[in-house]
PDB file of N, CA and C in Angstrom:
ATOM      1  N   UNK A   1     140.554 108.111 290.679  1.00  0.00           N
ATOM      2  CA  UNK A   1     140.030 107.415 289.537  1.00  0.00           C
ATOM      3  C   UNK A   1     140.765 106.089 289.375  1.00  0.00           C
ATOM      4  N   UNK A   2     139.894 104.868 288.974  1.00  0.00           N
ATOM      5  CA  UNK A   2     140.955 103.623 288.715  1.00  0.00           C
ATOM      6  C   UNK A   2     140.601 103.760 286.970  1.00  0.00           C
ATOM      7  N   UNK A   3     142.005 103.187 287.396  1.00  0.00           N
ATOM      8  CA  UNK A   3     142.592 103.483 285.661  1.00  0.00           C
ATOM      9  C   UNK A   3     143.616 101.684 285.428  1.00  0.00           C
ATOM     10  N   UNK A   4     143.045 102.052 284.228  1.00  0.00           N
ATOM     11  CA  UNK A   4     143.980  99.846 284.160  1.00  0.00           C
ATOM     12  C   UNK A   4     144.876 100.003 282.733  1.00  0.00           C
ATOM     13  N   UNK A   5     145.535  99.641 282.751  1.00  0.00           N
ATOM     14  CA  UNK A   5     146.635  99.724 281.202  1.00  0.00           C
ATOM     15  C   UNK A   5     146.295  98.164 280.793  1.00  0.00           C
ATOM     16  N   UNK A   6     146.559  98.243 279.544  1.00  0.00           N
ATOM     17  CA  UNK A   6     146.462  97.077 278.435  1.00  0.00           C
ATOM     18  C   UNK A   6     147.269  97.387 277.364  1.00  0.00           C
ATOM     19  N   UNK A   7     148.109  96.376 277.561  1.00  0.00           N
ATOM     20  CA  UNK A   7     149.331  96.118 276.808  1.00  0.00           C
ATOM     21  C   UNK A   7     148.889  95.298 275.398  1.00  0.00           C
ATOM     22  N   UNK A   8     149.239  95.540 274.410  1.00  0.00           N
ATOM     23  CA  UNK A   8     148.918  94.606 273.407  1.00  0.00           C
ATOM     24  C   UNK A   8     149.700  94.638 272.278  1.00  0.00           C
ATOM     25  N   UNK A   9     150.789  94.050 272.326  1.00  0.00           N
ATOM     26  CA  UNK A   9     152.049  93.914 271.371  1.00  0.00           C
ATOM     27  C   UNK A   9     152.280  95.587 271.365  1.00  0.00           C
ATOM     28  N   UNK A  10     152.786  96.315 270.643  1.00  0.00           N
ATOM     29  CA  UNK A  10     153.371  97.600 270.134  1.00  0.00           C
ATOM     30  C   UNK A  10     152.230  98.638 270.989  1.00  0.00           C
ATOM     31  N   UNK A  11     151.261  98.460 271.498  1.00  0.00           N
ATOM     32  CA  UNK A  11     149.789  99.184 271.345  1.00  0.00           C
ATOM     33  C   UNK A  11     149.543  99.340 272.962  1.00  0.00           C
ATOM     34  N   UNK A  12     149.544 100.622 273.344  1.00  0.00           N
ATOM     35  CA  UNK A  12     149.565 100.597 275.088  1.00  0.00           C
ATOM     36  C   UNK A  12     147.726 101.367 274.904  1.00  0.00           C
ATOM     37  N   UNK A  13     146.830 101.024 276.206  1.00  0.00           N
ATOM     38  CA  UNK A  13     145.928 101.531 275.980  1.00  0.00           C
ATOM     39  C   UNK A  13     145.441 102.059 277.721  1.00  0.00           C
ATOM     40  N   UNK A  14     144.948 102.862 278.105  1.00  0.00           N
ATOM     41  CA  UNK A  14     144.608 103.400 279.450  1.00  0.00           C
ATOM     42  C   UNK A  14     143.070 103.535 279.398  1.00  0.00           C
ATOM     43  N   UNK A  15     142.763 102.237 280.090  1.00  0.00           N
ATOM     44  CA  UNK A  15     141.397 102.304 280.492  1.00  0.00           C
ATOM     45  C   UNK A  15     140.284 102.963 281.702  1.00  0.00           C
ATOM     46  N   UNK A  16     139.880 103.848 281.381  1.00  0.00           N
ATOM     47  CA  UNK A  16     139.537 104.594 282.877  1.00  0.00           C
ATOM     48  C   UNK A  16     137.887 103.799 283.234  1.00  0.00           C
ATOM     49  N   UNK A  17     138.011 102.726 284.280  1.00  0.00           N
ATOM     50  CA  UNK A  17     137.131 102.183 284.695  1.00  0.00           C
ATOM     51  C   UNK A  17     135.734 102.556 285.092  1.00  0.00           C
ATOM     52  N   UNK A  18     136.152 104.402 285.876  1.00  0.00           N
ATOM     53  CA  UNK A  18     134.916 104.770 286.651  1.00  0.00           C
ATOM     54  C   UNK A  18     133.707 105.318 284.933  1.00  0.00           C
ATOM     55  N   UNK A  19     134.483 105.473 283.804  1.00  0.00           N
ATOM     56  CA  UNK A  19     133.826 105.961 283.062  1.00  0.00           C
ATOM     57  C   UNK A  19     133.233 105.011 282.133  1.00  0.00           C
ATOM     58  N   UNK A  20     133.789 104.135 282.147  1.00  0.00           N
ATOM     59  CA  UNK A  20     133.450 102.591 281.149  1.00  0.00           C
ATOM     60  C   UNK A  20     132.519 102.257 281.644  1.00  0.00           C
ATOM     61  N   UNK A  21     131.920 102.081 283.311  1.00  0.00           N
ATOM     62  CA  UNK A  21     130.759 101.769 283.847  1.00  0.00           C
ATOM     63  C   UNK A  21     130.006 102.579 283.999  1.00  0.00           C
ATOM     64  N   UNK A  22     129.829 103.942 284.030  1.00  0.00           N
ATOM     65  CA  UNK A  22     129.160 104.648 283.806  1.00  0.00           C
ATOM     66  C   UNK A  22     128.372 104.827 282.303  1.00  0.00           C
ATOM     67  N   UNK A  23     129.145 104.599 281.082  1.00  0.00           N
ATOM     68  CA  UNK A  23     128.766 104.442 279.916  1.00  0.00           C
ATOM     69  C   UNK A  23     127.639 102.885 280.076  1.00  0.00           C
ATOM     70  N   UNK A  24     128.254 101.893 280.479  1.00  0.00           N
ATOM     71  CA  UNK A  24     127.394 100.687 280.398  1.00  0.00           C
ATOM     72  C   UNK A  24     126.179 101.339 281.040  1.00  0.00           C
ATOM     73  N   UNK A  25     126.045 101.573 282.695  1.00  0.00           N
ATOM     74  CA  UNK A  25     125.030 102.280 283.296  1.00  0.00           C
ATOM     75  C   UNK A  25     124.025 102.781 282.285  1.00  0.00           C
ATOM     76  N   UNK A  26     124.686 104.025 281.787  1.00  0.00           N
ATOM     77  CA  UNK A  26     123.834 105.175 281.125  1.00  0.00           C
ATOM     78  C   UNK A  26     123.200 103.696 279.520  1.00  0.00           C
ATOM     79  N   UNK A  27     124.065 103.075 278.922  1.00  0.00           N
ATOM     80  CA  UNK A  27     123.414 102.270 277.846  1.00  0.00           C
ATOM     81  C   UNK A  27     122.439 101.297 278.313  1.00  0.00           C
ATOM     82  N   UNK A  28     122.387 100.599 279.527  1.00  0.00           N
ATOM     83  CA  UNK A  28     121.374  99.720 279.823  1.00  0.00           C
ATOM     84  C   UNK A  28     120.524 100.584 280.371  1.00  0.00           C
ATOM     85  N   UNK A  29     120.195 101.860 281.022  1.00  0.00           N
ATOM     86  CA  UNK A  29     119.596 102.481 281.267  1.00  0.00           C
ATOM     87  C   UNK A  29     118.342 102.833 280.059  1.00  0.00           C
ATOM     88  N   UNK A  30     119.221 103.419 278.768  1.00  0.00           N
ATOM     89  CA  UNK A  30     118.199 103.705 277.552  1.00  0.00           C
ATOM     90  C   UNK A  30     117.760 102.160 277.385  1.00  0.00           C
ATOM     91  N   UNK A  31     118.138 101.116 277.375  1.00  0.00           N
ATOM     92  CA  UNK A  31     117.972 100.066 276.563  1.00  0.00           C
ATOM     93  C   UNK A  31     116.693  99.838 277.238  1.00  0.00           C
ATOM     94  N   UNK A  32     116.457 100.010 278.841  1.00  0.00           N
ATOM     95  CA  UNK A  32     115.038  99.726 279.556  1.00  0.00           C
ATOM     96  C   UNK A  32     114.153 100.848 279.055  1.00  0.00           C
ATOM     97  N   UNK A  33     114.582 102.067 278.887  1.00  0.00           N
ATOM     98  CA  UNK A  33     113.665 102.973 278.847  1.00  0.00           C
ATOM     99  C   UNK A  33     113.091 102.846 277.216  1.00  0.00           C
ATOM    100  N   UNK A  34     114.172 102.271 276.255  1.00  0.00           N
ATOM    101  CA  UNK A  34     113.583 102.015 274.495  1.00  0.00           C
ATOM    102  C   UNK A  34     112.493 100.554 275.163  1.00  0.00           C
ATOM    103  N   UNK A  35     112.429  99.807 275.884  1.00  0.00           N
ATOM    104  CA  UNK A  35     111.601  98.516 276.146  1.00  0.00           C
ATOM    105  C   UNK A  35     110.460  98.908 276.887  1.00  0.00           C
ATOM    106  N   UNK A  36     110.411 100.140 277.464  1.00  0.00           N
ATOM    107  CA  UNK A  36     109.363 100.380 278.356  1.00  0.00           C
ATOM    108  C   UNK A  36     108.440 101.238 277.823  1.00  0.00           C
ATOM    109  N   UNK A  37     108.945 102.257 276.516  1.00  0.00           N
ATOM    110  CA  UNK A  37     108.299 102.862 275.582  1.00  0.00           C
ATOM    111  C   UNK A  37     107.518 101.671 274.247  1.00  0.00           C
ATOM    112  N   UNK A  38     108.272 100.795 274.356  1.00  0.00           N
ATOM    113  CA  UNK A  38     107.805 100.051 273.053  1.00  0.00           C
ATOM    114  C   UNK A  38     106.664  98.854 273.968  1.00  0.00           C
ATOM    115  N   UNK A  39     106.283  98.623 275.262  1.00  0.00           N
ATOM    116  CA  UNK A  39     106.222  97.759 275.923  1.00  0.00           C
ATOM    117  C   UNK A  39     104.071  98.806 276.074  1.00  0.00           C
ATOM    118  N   UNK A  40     104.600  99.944 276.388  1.00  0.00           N
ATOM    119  CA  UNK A  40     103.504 100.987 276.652  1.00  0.00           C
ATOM    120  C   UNK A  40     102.404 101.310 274.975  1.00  0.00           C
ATOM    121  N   UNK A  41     103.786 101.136 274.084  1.00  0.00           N
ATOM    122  CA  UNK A  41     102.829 101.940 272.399  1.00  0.00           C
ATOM    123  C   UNK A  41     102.027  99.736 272.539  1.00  0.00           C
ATOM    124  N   UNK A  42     102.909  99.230 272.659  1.00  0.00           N
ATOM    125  CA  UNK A  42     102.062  97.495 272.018  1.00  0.00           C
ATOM    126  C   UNK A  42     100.900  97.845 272.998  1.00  0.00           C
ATOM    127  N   UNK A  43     100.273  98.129 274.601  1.00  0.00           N
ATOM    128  CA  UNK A  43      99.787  98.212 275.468  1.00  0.00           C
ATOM    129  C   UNK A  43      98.356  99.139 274.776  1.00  0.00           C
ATOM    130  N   UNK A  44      98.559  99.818 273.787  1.00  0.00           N
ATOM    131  CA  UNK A  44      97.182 100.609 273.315  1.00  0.00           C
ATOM    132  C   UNK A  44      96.975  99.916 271.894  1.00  0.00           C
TER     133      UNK A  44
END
Protein backbone atom coordinates (compact mmCIF):
# COMPACT_ATOMS: atom_id res chain seq x y z
CA UNK A 1 0.00 0.00 0.00
CA UNK A 2 1.45 3.67 -0.59
CA UNK A 3 0.87 5.59 2.24
CA UNK A 4 2.21 9.54 2.43
CA UNK A 5 2.43 11.47 5.90
CA UNK A 6 1.54 15.18 6.22
CA UNK A 7 2.99 17.08 8.68
CA UNK A 8 1.16 20.19 9.71
CA UNK A 9 2.47 22.11 12.71
CA UNK A 10 1.48 19.83 15.98
CA UNK A 11 -0.95 17.59 13.55
CA UNK A 12 0.64 14.33 11.85
CA UNK A 13 -1.80 12.80 9.28
CA UNK A 14 -1.32 9.24 7.20
CA UNK A 15 -2.68 9.34 3.92
CA UNK A 16 -3.39 5.99 2.29
CA UNK A 17 -3.26 6.81 -1.48
CA UNK A 18 -4.58 3.42 -2.96
CA UNK A 19 -7.91 4.34 -1.08
CA UNK A 20 -8.20 8.17 -1.72
CA UNK A 21 -8.29 7.16 -5.49
CA UNK A 22 -10.44 4.68 -5.26
CA UNK A 23 -12.98 6.97 -3.35
CA UNK A 24 -12.45 9.73 -6.24
CA UNK A 25 -12.98 6.63 -8.82
CA UNK A 26 -16.11 5.34 -7.07
CA UNK A 27 -17.41 9.53 -6.74
CA UNK A 28 -16.87 10.41 -10.42
CA UNK A 29 -18.23 7.19 -11.23
CA UNK A 30 -21.87 8.13 -9.46
CA UNK A 31 -21.42 11.68 -10.66
CA UNK A 32 -21.67 10.10 -14.55
CA UNK A 33 -24.18 7.69 -13.62
CA UNK A 34 -26.51 10.89 -11.56
CA UNK A 35 -25.81 12.74 -15.43
CA UNK A 36 -26.75 9.81 -17.41
CA UNK A 37 -30.01 9.20 -15.40
CA UNK A 38 -30.94 12.90 -15.51
CA UNK A 39 -29.63 13.10 -19.29
CA UNK A 40 -32.26 9.82 -20.11
CA UNK A 41 -35.60 11.33 -17.66
CA UNK A 42 -34.91 15.18 -19.94
CA UNK A 43 -34.76 12.51 -23.18
CA UNK A 44 -38.74 11.52 -22.62
Amino acid sequence: MKRKLIIDGNAVYEIDENCMLKNRLDKEKEKKDREKIRSEKAGH
